[in-house]
PDB file of N, CA and C in Angstrom:
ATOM      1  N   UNK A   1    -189.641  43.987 -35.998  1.00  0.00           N
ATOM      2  CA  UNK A   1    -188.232  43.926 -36.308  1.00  0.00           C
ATOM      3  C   UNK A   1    -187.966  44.688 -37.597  1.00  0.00           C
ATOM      4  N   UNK A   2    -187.138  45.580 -37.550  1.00  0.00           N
ATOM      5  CA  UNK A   2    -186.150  46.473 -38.885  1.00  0.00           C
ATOM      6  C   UNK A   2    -185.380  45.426 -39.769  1.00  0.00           C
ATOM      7  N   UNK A   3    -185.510  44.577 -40.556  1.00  0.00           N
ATOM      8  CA  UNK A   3    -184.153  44.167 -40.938  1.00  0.00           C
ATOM      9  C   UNK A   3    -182.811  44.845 -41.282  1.00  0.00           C
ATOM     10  N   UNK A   4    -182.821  46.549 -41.398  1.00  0.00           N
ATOM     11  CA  UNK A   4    -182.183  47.216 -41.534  1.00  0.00           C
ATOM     12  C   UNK A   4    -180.835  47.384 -39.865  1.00  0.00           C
ATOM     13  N   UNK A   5    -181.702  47.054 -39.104  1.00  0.00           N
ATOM     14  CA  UNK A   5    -181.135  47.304 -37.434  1.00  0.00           C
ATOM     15  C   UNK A   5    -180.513  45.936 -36.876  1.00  0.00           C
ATOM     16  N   UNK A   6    -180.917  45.162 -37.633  1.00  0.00           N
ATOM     17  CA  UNK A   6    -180.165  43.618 -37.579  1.00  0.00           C
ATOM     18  C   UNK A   6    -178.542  43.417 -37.279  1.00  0.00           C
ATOM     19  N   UNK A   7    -177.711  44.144 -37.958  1.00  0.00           N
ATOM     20  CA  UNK A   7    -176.359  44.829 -38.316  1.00  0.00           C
ATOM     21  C   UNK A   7    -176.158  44.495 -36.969  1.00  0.00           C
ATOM     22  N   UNK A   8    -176.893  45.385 -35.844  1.00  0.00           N
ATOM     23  CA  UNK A   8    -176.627  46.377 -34.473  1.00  0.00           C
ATOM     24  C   UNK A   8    -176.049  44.928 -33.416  1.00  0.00           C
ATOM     25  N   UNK A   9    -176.903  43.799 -33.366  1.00  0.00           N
ATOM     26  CA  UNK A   9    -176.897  42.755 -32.742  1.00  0.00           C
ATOM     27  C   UNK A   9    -175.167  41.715 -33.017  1.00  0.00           C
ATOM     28  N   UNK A  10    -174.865  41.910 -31.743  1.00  0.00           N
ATOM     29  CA  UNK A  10    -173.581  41.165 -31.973  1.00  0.00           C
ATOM     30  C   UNK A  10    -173.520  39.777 -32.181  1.00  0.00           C
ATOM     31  N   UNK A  11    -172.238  39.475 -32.699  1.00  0.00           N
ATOM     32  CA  UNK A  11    -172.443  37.815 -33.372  1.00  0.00           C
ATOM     33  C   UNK A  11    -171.614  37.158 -32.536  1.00  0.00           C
ATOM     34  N   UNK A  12    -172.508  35.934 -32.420  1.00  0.00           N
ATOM     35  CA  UNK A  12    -171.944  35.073 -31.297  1.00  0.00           C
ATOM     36  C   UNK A  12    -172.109  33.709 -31.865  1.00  0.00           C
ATOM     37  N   UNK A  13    -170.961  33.093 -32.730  1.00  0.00           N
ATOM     38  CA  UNK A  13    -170.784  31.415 -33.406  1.00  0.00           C
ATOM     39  C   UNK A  13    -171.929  31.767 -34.415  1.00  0.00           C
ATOM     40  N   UNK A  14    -173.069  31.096 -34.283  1.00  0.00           N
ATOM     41  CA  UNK A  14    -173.754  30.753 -35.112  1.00  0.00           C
ATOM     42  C   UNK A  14    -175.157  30.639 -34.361  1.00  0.00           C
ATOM     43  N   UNK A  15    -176.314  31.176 -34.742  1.00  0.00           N
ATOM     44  CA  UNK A  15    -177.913  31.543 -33.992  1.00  0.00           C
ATOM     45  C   UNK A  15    -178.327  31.799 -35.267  1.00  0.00           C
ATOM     46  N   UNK A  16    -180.190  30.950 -34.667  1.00  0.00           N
ATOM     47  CA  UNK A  16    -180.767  30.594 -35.504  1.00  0.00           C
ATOM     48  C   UNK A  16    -182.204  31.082 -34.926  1.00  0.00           C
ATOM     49  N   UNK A  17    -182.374  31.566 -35.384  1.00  0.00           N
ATOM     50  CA  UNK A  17    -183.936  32.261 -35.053  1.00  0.00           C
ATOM     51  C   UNK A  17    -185.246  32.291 -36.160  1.00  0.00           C
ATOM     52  N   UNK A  18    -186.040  32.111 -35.672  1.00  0.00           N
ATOM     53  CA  UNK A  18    -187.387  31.571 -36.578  1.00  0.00           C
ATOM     54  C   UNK A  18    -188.453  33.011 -35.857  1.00  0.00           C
ATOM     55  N   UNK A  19    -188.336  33.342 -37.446  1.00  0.00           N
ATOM     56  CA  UNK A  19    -189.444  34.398 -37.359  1.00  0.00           C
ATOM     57  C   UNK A  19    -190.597  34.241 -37.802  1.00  0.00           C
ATOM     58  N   UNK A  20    -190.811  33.654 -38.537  1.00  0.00           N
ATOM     59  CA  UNK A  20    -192.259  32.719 -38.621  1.00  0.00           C
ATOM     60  C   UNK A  20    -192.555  31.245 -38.904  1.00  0.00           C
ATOM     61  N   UNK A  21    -193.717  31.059 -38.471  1.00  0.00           N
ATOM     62  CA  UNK A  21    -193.731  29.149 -38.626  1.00  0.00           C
ATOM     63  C   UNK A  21    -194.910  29.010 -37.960  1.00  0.00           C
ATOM     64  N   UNK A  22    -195.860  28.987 -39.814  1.00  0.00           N
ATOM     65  CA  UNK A  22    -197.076  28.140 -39.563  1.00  0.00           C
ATOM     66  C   UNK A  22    -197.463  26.934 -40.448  1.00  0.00           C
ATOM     67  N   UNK A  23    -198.601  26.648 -40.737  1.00  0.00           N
ATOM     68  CA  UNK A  23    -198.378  25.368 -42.065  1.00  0.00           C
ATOM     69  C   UNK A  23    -198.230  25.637 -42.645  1.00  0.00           C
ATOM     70  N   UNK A  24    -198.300  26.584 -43.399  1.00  0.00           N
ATOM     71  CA  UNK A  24    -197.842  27.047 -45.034  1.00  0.00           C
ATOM     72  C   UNK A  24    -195.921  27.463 -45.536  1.00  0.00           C
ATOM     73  N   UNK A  25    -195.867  27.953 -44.236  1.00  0.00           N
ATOM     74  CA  UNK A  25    -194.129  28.481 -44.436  1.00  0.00           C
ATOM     75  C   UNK A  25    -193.997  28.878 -43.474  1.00  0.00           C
ATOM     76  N   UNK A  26    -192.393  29.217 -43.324  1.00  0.00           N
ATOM     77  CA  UNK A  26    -191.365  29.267 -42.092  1.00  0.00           C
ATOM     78  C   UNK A  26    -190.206  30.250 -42.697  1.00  0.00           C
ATOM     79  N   UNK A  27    -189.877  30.936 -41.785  1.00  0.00           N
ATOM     80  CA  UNK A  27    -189.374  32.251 -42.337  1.00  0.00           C
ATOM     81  C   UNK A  27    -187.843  32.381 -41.217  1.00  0.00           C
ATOM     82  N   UNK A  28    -186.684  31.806 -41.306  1.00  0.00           N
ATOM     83  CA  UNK A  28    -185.509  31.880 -40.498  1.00  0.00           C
ATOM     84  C   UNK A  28    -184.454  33.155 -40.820  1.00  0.00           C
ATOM     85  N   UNK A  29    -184.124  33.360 -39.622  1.00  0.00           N
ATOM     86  CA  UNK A  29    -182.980  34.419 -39.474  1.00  0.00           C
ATOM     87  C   UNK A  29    -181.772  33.543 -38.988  1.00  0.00           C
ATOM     88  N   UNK A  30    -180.602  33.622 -40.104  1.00  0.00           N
ATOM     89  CA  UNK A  30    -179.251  32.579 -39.070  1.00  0.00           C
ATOM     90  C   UNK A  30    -178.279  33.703 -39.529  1.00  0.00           C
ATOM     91  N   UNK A  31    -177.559  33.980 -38.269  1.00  0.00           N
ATOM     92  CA  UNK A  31    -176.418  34.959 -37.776  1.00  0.00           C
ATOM     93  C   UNK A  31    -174.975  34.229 -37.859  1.00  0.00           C
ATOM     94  N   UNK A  32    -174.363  34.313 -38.583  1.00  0.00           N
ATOM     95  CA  UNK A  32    -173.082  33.183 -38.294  1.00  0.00           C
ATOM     96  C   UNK A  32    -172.148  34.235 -38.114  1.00  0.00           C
ATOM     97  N   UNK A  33    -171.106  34.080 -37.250  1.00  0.00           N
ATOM     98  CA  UNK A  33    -169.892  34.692 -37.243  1.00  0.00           C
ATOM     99  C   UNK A  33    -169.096  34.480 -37.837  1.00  0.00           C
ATOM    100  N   UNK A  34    -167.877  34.972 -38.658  1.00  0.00           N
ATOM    101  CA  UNK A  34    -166.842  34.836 -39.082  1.00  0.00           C
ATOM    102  C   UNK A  34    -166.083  33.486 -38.853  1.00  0.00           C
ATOM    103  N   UNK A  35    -165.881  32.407 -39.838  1.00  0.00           N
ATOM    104  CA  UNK A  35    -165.064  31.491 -39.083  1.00  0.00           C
ATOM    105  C   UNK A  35    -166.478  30.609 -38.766  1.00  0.00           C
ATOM    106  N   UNK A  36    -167.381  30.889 -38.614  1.00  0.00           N
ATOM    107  CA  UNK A  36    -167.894  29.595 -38.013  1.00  0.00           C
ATOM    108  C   UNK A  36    -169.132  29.036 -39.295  1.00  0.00           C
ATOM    109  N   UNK A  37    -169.679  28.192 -38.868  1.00  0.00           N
ATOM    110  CA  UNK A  37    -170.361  26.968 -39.739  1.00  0.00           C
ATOM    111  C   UNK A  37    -172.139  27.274 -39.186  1.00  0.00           C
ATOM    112  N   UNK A  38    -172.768  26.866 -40.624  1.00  0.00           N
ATOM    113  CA  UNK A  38    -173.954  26.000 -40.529  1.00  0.00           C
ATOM    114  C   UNK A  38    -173.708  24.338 -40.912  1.00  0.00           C
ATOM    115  N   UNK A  39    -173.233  23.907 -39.867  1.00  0.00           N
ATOM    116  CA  UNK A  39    -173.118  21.898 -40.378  1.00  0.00           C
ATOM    117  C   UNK A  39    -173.900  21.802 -41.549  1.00  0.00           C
ATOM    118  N   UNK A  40    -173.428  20.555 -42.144  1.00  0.00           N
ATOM    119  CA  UNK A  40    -174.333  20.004 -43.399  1.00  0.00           C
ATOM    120  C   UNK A  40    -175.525  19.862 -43.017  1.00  0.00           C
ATOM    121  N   UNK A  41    -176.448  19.588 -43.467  1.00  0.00           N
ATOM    122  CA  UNK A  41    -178.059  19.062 -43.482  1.00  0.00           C
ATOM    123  C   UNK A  41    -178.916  19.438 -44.920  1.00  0.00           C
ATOM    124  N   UNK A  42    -179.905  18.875 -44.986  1.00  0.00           N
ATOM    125  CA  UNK A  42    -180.754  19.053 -45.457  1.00  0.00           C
ATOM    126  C   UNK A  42    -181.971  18.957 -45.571  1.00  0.00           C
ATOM    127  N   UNK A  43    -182.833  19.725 -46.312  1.00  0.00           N
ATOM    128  CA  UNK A  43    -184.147  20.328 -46.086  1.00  0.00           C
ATOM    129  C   UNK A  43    -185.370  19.213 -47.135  1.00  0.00           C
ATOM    130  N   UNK A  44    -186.423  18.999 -45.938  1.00  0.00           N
ATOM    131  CA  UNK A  44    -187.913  18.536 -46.704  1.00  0.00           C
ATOM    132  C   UNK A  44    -188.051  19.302 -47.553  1.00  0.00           C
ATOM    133  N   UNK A  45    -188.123  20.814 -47.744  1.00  0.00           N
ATOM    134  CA  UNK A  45    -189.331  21.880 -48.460  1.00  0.00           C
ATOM    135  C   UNK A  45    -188.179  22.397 -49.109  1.00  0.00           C
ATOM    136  N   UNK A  46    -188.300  22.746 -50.393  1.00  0.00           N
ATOM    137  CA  UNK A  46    -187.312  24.014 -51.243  1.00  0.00           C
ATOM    138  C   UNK A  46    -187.203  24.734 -50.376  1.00  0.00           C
ATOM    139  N   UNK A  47    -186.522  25.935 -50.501  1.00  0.00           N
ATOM    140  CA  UNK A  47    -186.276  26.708 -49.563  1.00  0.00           C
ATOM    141  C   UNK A  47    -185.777  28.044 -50.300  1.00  0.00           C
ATOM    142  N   UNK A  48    -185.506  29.212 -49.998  1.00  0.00           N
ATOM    143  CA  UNK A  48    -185.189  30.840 -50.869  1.00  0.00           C
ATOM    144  C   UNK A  48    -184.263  31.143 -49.801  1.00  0.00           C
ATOM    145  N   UNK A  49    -183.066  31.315 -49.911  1.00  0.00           N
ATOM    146  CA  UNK A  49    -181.883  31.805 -49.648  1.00  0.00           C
ATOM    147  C   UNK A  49    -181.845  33.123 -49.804  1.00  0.00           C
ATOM    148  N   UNK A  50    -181.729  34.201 -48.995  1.00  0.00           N
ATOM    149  CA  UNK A  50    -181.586  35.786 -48.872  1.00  0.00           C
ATOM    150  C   UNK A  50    -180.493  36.224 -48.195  1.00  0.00           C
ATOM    151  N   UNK A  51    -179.342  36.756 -49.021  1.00  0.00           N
ATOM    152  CA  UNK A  51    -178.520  37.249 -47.976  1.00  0.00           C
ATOM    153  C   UNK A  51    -178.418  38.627 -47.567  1.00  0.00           C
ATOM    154  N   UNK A  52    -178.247  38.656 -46.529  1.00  0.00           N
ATOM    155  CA  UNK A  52    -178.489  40.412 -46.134  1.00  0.00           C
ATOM    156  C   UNK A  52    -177.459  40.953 -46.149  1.00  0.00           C
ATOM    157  N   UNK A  53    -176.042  40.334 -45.289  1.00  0.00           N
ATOM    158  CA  UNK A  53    -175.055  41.202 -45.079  1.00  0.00           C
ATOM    159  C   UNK A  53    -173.968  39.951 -44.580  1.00  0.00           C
ATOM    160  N   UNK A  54    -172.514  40.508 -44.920  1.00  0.00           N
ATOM    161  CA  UNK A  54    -171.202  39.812 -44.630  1.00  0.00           C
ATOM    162  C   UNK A  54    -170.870  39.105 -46.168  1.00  0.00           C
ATOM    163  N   UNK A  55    -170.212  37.684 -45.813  1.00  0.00           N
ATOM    164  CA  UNK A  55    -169.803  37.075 -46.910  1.00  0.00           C
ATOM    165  C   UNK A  55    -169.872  35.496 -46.470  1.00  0.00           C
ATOM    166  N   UNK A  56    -170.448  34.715 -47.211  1.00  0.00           N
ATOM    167  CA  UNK A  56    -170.025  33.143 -46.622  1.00  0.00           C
ATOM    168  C   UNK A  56    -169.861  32.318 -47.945  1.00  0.00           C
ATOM    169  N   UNK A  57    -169.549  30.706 -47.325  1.00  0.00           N
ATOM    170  CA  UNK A  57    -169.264  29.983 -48.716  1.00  0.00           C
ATOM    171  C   UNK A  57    -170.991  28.958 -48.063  1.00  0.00           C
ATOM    172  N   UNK A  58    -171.559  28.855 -49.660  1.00  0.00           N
ATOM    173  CA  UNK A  58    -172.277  27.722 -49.758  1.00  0.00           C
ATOM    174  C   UNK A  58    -171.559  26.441 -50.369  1.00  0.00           C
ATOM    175  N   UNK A  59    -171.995  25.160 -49.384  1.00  0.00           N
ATOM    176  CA  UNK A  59    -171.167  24.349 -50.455  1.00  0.00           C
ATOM    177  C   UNK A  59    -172.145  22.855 -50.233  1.00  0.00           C
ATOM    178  N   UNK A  60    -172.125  22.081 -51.260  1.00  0.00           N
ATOM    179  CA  UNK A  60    -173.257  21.624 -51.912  1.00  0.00           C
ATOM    180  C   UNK A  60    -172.989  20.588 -52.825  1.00  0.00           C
ATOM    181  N   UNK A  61    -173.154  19.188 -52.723  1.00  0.00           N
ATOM    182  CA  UNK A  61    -172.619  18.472 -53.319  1.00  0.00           C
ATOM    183  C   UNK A  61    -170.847  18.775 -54.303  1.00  0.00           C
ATOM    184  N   UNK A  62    -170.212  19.252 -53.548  1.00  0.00           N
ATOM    185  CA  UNK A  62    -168.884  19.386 -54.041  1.00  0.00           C
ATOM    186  C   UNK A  62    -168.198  20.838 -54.903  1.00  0.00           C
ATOM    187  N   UNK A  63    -169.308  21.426 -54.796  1.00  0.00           N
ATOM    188  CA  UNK A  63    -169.592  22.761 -55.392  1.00  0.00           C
ATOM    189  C   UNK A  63    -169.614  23.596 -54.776  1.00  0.00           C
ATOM    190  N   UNK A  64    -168.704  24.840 -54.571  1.00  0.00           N
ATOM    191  CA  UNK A  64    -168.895  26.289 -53.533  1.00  0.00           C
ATOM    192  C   UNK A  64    -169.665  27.399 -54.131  1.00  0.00           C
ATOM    193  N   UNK A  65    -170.263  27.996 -53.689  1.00  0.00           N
ATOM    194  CA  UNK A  65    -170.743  29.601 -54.359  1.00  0.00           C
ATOM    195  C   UNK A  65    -170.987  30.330 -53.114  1.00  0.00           C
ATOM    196  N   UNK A  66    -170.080  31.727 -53.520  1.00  0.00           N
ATOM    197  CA  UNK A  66    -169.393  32.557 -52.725  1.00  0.00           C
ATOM    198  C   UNK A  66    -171.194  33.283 -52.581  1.00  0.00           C
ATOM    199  N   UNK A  67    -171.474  33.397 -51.233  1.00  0.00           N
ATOM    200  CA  UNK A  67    -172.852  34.461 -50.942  1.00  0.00           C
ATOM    201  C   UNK A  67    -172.332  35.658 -50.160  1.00  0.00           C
ATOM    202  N   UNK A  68    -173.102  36.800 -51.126  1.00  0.00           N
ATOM    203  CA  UNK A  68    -172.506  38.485 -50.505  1.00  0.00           C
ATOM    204  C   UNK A  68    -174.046  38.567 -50.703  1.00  0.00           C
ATOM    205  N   UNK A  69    -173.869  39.772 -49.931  1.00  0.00           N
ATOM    206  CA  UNK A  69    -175.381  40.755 -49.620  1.00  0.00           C
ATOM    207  C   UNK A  69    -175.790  41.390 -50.801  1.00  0.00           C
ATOM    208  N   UNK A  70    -177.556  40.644 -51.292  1.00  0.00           N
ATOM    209  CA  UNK A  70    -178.154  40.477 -52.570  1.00  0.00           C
ATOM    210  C   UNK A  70    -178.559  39.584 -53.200  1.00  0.00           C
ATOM    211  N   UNK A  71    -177.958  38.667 -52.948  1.00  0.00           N
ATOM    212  CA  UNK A  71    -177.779  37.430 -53.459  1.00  0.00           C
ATOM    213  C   UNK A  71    -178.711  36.098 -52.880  1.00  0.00           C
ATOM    214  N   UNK A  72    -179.231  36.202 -53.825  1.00  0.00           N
ATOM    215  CA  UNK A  72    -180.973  35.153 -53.377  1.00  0.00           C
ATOM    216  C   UNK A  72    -179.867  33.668 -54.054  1.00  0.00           C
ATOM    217  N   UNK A  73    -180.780  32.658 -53.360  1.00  0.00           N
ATOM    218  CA  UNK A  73    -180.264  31.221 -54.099  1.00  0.00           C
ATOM    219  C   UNK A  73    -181.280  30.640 -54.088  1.00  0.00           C
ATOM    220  N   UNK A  74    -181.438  29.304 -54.596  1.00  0.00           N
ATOM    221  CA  UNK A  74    -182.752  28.524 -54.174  1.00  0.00           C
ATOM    222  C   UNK A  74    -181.496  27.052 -53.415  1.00  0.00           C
ATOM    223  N   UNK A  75    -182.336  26.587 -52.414  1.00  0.00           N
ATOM    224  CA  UNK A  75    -182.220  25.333 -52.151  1.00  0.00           C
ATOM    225  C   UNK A  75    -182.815  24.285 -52.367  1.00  0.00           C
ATOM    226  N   UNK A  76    -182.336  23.397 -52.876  1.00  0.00           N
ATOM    227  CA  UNK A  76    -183.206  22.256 -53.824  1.00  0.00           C
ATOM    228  C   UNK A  76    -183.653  21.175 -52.389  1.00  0.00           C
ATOM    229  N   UNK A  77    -184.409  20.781 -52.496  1.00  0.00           N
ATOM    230  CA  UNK A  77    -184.945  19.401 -51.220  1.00  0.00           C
ATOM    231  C   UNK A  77    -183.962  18.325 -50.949  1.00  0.00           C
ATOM    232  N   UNK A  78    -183.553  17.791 -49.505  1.00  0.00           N
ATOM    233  CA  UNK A  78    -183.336  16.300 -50.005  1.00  0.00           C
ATOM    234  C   UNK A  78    -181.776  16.379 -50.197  1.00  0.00           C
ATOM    235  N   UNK A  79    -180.988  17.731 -50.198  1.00  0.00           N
ATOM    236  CA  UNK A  79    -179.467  17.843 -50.866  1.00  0.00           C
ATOM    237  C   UNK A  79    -178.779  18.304 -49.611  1.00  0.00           C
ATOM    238  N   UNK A  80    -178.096  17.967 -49.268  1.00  0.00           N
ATOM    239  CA  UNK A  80    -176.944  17.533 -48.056  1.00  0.00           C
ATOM    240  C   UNK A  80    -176.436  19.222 -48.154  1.00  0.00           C
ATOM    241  N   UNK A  81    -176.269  20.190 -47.659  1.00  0.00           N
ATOM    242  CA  UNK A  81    -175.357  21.765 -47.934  1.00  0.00           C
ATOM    243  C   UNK A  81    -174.828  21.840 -46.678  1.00  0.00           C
ATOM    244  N   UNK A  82    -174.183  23.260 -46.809  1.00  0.00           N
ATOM    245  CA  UNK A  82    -173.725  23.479 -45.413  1.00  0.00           C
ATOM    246  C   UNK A  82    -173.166  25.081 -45.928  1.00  0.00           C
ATOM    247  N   UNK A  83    -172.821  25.943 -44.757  1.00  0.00           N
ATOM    248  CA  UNK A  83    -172.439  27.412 -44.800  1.00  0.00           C
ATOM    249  C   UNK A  83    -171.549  27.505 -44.100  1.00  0.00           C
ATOM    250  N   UNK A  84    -170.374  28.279 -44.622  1.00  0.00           N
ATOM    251  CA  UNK A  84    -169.015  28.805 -43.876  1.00  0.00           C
ATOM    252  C   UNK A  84    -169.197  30.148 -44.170  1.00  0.00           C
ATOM    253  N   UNK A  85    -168.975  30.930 -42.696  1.00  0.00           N
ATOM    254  CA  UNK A  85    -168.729  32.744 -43.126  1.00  0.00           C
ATOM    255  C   UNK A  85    -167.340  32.664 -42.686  1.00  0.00           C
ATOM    256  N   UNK A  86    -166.965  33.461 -44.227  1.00  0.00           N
ATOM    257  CA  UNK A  86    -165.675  34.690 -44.228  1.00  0.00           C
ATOM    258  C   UNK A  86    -165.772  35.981 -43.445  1.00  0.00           C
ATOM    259  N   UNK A  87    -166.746  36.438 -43.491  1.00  0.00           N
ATOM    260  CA  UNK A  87    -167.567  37.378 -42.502  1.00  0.00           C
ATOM    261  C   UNK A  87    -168.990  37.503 -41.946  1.00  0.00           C
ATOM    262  N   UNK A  88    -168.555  38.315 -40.407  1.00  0.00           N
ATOM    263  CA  UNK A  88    -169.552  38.103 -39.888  1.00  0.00           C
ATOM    264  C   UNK A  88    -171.048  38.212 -41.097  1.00  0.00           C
ATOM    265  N   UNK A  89    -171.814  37.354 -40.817  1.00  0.00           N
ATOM    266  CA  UNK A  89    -172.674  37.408 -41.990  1.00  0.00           C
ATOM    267  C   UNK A  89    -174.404  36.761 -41.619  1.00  0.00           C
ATOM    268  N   UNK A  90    -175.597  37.888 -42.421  1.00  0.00           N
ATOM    269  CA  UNK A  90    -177.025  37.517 -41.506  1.00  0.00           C
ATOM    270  C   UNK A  90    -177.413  36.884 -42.889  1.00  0.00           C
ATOM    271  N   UNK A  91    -178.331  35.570 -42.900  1.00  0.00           N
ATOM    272  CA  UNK A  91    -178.891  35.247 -43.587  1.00  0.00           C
ATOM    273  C   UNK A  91    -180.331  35.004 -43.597  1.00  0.00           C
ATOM    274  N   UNK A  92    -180.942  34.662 -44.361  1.00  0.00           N
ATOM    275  CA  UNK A  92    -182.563  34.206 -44.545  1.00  0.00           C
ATOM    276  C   UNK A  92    -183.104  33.062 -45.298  1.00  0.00           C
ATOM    277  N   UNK A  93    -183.822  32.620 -44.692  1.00  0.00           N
ATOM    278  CA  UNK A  93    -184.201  31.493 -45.277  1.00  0.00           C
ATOM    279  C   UNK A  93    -185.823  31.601 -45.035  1.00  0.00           C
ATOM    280  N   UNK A  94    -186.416  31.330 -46.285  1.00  0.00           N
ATOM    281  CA  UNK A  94    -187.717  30.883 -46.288  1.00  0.00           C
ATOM    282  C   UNK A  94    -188.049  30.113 -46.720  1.00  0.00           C
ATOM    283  N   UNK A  95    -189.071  29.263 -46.058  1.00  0.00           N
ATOM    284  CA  UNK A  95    -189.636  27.839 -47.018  1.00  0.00           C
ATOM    285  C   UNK A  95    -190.895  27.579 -46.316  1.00  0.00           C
TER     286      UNK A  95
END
């Protein structure tokens, strides 16, 4: 896979794809469309937030921060979040 060619793939709600996952770490691709959601949840393992492309809101115990393409975050364990895209938008997650 290109992450560069990612772009090409049309967006449909919200898909979640796991590009790696062994015991040590797990490596996710989530595609959200415009308008749509990652529900709240939260994570066992820290986690590294990568955004590739579009725009979404993180929001997080009562707190938003706007994610554009560049923009690494960390996710803390154990903390309730959730994702809204403003635009179509690819993200990454590793943990």
């Amino acid at each position: 896979m290109n992450v560069l060619d990612i772009t090409t793939k049309p967006f449909e709600g919200l898909t979640v794809e796991k590009l790696l996952k062994n015991e040590n770490c797990e490596a996710i691709m989530i595609s959200i469309e415009a308008g749509h959601s990652l529900p709240k949840h939260s994570t066992a393992k820290e986690a590294l937030l990568l955004v590739h492309s579009g725009e979404a809101v993180y929001s997080m115990q009562g707190e938003n921060t706007t994610l554009t393409p560049g923009v690494t975050f960390k996710i803390p364990t154990n903390i309730e979040h959730a994702i809204i895209a403003k635009k179509d938008s690819i993200i990454f997650v590793i943990r």
